[in-house]
Protein backbone atom coordinates (compact mmCIF):
# COMPACT_ATOMS: atom_id res chain seq x y z
CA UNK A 1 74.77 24.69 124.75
CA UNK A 2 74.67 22.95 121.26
CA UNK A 3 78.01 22.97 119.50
CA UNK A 4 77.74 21.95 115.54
CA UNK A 5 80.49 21.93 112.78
CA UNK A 6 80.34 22.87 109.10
CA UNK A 7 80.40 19.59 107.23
CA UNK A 8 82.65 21.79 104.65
CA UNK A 9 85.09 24.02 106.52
CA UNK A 10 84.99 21.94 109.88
CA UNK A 11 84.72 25.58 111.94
CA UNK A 12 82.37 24.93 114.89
CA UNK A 13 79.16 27.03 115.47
CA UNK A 14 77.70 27.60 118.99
CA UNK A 15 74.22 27.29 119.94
CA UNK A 16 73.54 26.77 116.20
CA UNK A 17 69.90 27.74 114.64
CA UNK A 18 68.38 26.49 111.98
CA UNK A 19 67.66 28.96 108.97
CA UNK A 20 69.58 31.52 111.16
CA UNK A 21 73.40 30.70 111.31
CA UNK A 22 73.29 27.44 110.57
CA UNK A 23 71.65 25.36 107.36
CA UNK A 24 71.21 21.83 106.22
CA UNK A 25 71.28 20.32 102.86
CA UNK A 26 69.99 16.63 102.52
CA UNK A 27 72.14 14.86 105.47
CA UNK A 28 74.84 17.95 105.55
CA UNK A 29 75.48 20.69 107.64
CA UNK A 30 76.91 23.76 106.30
CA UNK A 31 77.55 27.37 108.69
CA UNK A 32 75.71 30.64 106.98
CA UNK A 33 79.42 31.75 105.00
CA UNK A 34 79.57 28.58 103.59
CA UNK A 35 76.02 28.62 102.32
CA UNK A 36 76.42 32.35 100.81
CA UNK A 37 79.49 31.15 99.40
CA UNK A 38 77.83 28.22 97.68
CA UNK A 39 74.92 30.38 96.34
CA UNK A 40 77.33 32.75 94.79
CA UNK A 41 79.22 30.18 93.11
CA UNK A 42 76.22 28.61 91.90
CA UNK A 43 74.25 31.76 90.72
CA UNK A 44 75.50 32.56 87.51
CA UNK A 45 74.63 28.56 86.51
CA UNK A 46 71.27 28.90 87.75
CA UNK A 47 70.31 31.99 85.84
CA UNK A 48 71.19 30.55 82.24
CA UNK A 49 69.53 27.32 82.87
CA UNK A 50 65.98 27.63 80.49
CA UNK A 51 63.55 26.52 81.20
CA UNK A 52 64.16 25.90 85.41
CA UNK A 53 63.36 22.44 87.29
CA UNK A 54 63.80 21.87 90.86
CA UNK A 55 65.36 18.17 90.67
CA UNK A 56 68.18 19.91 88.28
CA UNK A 57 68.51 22.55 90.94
CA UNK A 58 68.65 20.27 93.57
CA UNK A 59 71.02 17.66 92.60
CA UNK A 60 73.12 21.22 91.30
CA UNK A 61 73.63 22.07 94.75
CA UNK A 62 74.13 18.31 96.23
CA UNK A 63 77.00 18.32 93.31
CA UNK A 64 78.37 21.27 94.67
CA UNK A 65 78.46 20.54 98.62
CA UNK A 66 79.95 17.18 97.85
CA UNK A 67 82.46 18.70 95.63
CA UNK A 68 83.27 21.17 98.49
CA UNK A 69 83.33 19.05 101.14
CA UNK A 70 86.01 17.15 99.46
CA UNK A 71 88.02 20.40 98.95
CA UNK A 72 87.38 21.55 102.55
CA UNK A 73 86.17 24.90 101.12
CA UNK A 74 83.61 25.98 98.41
């Protein structure tokens, strides 16, 4: 039995799996209600931004984990 924890809200996950319940982001680990949480709070941003580039969406959501992670929630 693999045991993981979120790298934002430090809740463990059990027999974690990838793309399923748990996700990773660069070199973090984030459980699935974290990651919905993050895509909701970064939605709204995403859909004004004209015209769309991955390297701004990426370092977007890098911004936003690390900013998390330092709250201990998103």
């Amino acid at each position: 039995m693999r045991v993981l924890s979120c790298d934002i809200c430090k809740k463990k996950v059990d027999d974690p799996v990838t793309g399923r319940n748990f996700f990773f982001y660069q070199n973090r680990d984030i459980c699935e209600v974290c990651k919905d949480a993050l895509e909701v709070t970064i939605k709204n941003t995403v859909r004004t931004k004209q015209p769309f580039a991955y390297d701004w969406y990426r370092k977007l959501v890098m911004d936003n984990v690390e900013k998390s992670i330092q709250k201990g929630r998103v």
